[in-house]
Protein backbone atom coordinates (compact mmCIF):
# COMPACT_ATOMS: atom_id res chain seq x y z
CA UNK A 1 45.19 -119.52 20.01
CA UNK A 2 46.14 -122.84 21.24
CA UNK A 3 44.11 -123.80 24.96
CA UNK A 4 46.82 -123.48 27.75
CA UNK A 5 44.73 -122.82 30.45
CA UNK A 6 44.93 -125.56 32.49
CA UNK A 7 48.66 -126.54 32.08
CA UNK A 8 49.57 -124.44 35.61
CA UNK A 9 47.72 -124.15 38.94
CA UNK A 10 43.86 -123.50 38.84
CA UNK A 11 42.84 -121.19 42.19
CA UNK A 12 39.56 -120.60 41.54
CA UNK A 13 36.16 -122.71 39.74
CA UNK A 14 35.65 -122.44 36.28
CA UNK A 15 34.56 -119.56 34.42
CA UNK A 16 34.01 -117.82 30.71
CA UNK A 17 36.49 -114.99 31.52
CA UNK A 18 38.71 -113.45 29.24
CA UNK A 19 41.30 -115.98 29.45
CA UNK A 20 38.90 -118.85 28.25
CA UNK A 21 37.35 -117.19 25.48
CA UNK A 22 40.52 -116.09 23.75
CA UNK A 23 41.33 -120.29 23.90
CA UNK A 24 37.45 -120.99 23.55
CA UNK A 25 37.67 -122.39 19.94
CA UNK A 26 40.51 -124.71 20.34
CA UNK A 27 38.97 -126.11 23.76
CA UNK A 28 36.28 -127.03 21.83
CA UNK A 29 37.45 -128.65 19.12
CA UNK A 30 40.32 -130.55 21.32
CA UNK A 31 38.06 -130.99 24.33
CA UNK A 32 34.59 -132.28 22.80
CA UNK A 33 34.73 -135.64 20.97
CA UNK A 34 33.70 -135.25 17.26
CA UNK A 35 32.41 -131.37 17.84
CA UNK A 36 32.08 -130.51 13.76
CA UNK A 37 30.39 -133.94 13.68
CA UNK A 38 27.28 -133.21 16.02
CA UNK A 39 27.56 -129.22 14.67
CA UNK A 40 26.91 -130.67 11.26
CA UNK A 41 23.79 -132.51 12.76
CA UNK A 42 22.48 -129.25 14.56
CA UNK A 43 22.92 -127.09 11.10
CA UNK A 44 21.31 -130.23 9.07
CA UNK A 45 18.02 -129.96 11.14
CA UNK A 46 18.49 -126.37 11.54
CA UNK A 47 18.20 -125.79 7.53
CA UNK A 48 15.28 -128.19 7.63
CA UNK A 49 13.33 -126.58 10.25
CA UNK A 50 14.14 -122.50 9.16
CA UNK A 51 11.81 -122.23 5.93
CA UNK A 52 10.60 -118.76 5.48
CA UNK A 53 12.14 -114.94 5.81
CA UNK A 54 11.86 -113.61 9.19
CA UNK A 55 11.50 -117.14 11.85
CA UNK A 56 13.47 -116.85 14.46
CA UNK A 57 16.42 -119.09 15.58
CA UNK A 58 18.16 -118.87 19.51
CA UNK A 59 21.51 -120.29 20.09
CA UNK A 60 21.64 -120.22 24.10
CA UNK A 61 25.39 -119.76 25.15
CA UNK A 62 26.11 -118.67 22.15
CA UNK A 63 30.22 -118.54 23.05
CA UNK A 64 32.33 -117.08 20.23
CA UNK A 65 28.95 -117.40 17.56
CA UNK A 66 31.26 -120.47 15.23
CA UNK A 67 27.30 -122.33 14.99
CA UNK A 68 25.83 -119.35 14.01
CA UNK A 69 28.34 -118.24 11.64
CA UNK A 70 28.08 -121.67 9.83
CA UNK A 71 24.31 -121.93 9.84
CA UNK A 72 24.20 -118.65 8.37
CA UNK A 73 26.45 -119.58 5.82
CA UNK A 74 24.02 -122.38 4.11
CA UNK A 75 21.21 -119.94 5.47
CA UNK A 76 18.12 -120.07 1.98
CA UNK A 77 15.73 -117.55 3.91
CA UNK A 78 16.22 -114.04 5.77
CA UNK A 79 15.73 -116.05 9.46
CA UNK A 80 16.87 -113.87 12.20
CA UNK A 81 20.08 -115.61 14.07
CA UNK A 82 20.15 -114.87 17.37
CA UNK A 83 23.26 -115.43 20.13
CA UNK A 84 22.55 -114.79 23.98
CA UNK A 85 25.06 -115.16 26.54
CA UNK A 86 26.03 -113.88 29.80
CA UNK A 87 29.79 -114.09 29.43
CA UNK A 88 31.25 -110.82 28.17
CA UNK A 89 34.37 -112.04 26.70
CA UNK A 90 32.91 -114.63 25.16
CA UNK A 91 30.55 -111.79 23.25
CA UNK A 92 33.66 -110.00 22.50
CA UNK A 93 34.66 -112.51 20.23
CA UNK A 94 31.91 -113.21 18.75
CA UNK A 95 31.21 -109.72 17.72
CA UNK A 96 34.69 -109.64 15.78
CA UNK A 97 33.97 -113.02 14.00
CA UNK A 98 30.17 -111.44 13.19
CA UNK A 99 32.41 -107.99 11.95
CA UNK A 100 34.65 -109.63 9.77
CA UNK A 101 32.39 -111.84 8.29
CA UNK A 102 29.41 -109.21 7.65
CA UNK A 103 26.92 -111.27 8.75
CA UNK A 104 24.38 -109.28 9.09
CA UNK A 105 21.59 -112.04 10.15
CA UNK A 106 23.27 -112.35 13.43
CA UNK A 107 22.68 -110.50 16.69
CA UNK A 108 24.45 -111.47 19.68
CA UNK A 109 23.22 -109.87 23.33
CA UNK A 110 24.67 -110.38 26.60
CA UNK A 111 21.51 -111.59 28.86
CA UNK A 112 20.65 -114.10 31.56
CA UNK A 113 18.62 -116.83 29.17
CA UNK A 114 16.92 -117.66 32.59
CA UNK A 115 14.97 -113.94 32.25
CA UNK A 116 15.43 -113.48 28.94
CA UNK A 117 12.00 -112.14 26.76
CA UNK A 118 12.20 -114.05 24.26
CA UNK A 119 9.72 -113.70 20.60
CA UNK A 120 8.00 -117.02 19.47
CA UNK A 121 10.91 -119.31 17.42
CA UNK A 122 11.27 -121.73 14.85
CA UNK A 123 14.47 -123.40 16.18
CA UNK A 124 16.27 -122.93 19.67
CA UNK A 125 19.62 -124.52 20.16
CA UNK A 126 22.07 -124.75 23.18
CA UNK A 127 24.89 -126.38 23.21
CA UNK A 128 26.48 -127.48 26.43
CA UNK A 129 24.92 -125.25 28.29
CA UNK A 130 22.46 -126.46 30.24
CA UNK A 131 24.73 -128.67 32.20
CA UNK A 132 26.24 -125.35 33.57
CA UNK A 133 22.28 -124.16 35.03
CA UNK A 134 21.46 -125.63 38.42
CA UNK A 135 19.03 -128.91 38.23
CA UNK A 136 15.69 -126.88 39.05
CA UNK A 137 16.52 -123.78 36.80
CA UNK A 138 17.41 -125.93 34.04
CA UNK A 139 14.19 -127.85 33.98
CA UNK A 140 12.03 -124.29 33.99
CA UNK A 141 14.59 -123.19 31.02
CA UNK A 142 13.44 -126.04 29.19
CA UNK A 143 9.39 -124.96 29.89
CA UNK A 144 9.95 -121.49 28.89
CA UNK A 145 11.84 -123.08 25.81
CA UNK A 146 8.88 -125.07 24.70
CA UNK A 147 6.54 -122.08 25.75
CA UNK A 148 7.96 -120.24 23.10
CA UNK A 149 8.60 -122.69 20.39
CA UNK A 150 6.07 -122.76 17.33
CA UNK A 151 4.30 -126.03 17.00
CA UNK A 152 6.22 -128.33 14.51
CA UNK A 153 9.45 -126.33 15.78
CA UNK A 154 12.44 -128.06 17.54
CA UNK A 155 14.98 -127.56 20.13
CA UNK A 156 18.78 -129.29 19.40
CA UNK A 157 20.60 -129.49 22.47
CA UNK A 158 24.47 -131.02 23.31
CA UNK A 159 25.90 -131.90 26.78
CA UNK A 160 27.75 -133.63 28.90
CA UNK A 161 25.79 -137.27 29.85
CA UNK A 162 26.60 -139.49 33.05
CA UNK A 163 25.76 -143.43 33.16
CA UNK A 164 24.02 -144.74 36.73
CA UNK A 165 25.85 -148.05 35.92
CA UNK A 166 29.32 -146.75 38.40
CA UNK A 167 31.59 -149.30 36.47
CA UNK A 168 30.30 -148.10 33.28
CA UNK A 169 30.22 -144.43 33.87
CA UNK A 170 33.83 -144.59 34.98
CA UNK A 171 34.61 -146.19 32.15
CA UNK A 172 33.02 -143.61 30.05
CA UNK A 173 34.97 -141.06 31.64
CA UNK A 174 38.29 -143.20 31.28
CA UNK A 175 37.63 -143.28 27.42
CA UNK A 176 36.82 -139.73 27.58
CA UNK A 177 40.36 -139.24 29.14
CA UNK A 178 42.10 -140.97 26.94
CA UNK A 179 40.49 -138.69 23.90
CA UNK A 180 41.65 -136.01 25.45
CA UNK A 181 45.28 -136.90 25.55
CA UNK A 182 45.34 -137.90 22.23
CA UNK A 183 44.41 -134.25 21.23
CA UNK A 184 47.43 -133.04 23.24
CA UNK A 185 46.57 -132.53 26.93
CA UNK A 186 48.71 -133.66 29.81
CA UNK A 187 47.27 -135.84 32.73
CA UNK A 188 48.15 -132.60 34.72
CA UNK A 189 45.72 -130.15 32.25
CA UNK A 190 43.05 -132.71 32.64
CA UNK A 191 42.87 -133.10 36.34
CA UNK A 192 42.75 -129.38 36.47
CA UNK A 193 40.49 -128.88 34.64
CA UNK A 194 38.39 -131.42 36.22
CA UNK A 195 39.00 -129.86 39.34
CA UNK A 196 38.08 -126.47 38.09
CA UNK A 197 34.37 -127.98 36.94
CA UNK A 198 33.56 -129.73 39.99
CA UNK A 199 29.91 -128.35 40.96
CA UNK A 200 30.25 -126.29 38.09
CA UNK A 201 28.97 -128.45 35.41
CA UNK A 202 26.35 -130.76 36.28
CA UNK A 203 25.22 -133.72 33.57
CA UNK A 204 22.31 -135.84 33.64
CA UNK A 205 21.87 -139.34 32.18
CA UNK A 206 20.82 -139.66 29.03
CA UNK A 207 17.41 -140.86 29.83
CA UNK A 208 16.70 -138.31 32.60
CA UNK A 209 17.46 -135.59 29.73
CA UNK A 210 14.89 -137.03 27.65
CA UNK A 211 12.54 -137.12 30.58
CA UNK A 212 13.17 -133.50 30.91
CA UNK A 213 12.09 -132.11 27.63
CA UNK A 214 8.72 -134.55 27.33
CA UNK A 215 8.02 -133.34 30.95
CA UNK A 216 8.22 -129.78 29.84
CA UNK A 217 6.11 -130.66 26.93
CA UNK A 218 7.91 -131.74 23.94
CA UNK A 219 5.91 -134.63 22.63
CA UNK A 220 8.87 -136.38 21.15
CA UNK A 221 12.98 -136.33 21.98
CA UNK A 222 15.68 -138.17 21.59
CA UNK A 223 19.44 -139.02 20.86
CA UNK A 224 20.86 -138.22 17.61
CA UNK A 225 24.26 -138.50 17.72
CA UNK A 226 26.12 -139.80 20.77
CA UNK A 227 30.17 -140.75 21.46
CA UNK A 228 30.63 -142.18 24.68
CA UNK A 229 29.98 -139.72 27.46
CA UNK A 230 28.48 -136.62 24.79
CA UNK A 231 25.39 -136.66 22.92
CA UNK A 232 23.42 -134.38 20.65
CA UNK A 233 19.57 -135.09 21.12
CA UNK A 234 16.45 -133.31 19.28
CA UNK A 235 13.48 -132.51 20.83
CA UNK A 236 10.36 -131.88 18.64
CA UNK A 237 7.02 -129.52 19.98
């Protein structure tokens, strides 16, 4: 289904209801520059990284499972995929994707991937979600991340990134804009939707998202794909 959410009046913050996640896959592609580009990255280093039956692989915010369903596709070993979120409808859809596809090395669970218990893992990957967790709580998701990550394992992670330089970063956004109405959104959609995020999704700088994985003890990270304001970055334990 094509995204209309935003082309009438917004009355309350943004959310992964029901509405959104019917629309959630066209968003995505129409919202985030060069999305199968940077997807094609994570499942690259994700087939590199998963070598033998039975390692373990989180996608945190799964959404509608699309990354899991394409890693799984190219998937040479019996890894275990699995899909946490806390967004019901989101899960909904994901499940019927999951159905129709039979794939069976997928398991998607509703949970808070603040409290989650999670097994020691090969691979964790979230994308675009941290930006949505409060400052603090995002730094001590990272630390339980690396906690449970097997040595030599690696955590690919997307978002949102901010410049400090204020002529630059509204430039980035400007750019970002402009995208966006080339894929088909009015001015109106995209001020709503702005409006809508506001304290809801927070980004950090590029460098202070760097700082946060090596300060939670990743001994290496950085960018590996980047288009203006959005970047994919790797962070090695």
């Amino acid at each position: 289904m094509e995204d209309k959410v935003f082309n009438k009046p917004i009355k309350k913050q943004f959310e992964f209801d029901e509405e959104v996640a019917a629309v959630f896959d066209d968003m995505l592609q129409r919202s985030v520059p060069y999305y199968k580009d940077s997807q094609k990255i994570t499942e690259f280093f994700v087939d590199k990284y998963l070598q033998n039956d039975g390692e373990i692989l989180y996608d945190l915010g799964c959404s509608t499972a699309s990354l899991l369903l394409n890693i799984q596709r190219n998937l040479k070993v019996d890894a275990k995929l699995i899909g946490l979120d806390n967004s019901k409808a989101m899960l909904e859809q994901a499940q019927k994707k999951i159905e129709a596809y039979n794939a069976k090395n997928i398991r998607v669970e509703e949970a808070d991937i603040l409290n989650y218990e999670y097994q020691n893992a090969k691979v964790f990957v979230s994308n675009y979600t941290l930006q949505f967790i409060r400052p603090l709580m995002r730094e001590k998701l990272i630390q339980k991340i690396a906690s449970f990550l097997e040595c030599g394992g690696i955590f690919i992670f997307s978002e949102k990134v901010i410049s400090h330089h204020p002529k630059l970063n509204k430039e980035l956004i400007e750019c970002y804009y402009d995208f966006k109405k080339e894929q088909g959104y009015s001015e109106y959609e995209i001020m709503q939707k702005r409006e809508a995020l506001e304290n809801v999704l927070v980004p950090y700088s590029e460098e202070e998202n760097i700082k946060m994985a090596k300060d939670a003890g990743f001994y290496h990270c950085e960018v590996v794909f980047r288009w203006a304001n959005f970047a994919t970055f790797i962070a090695i334990k």
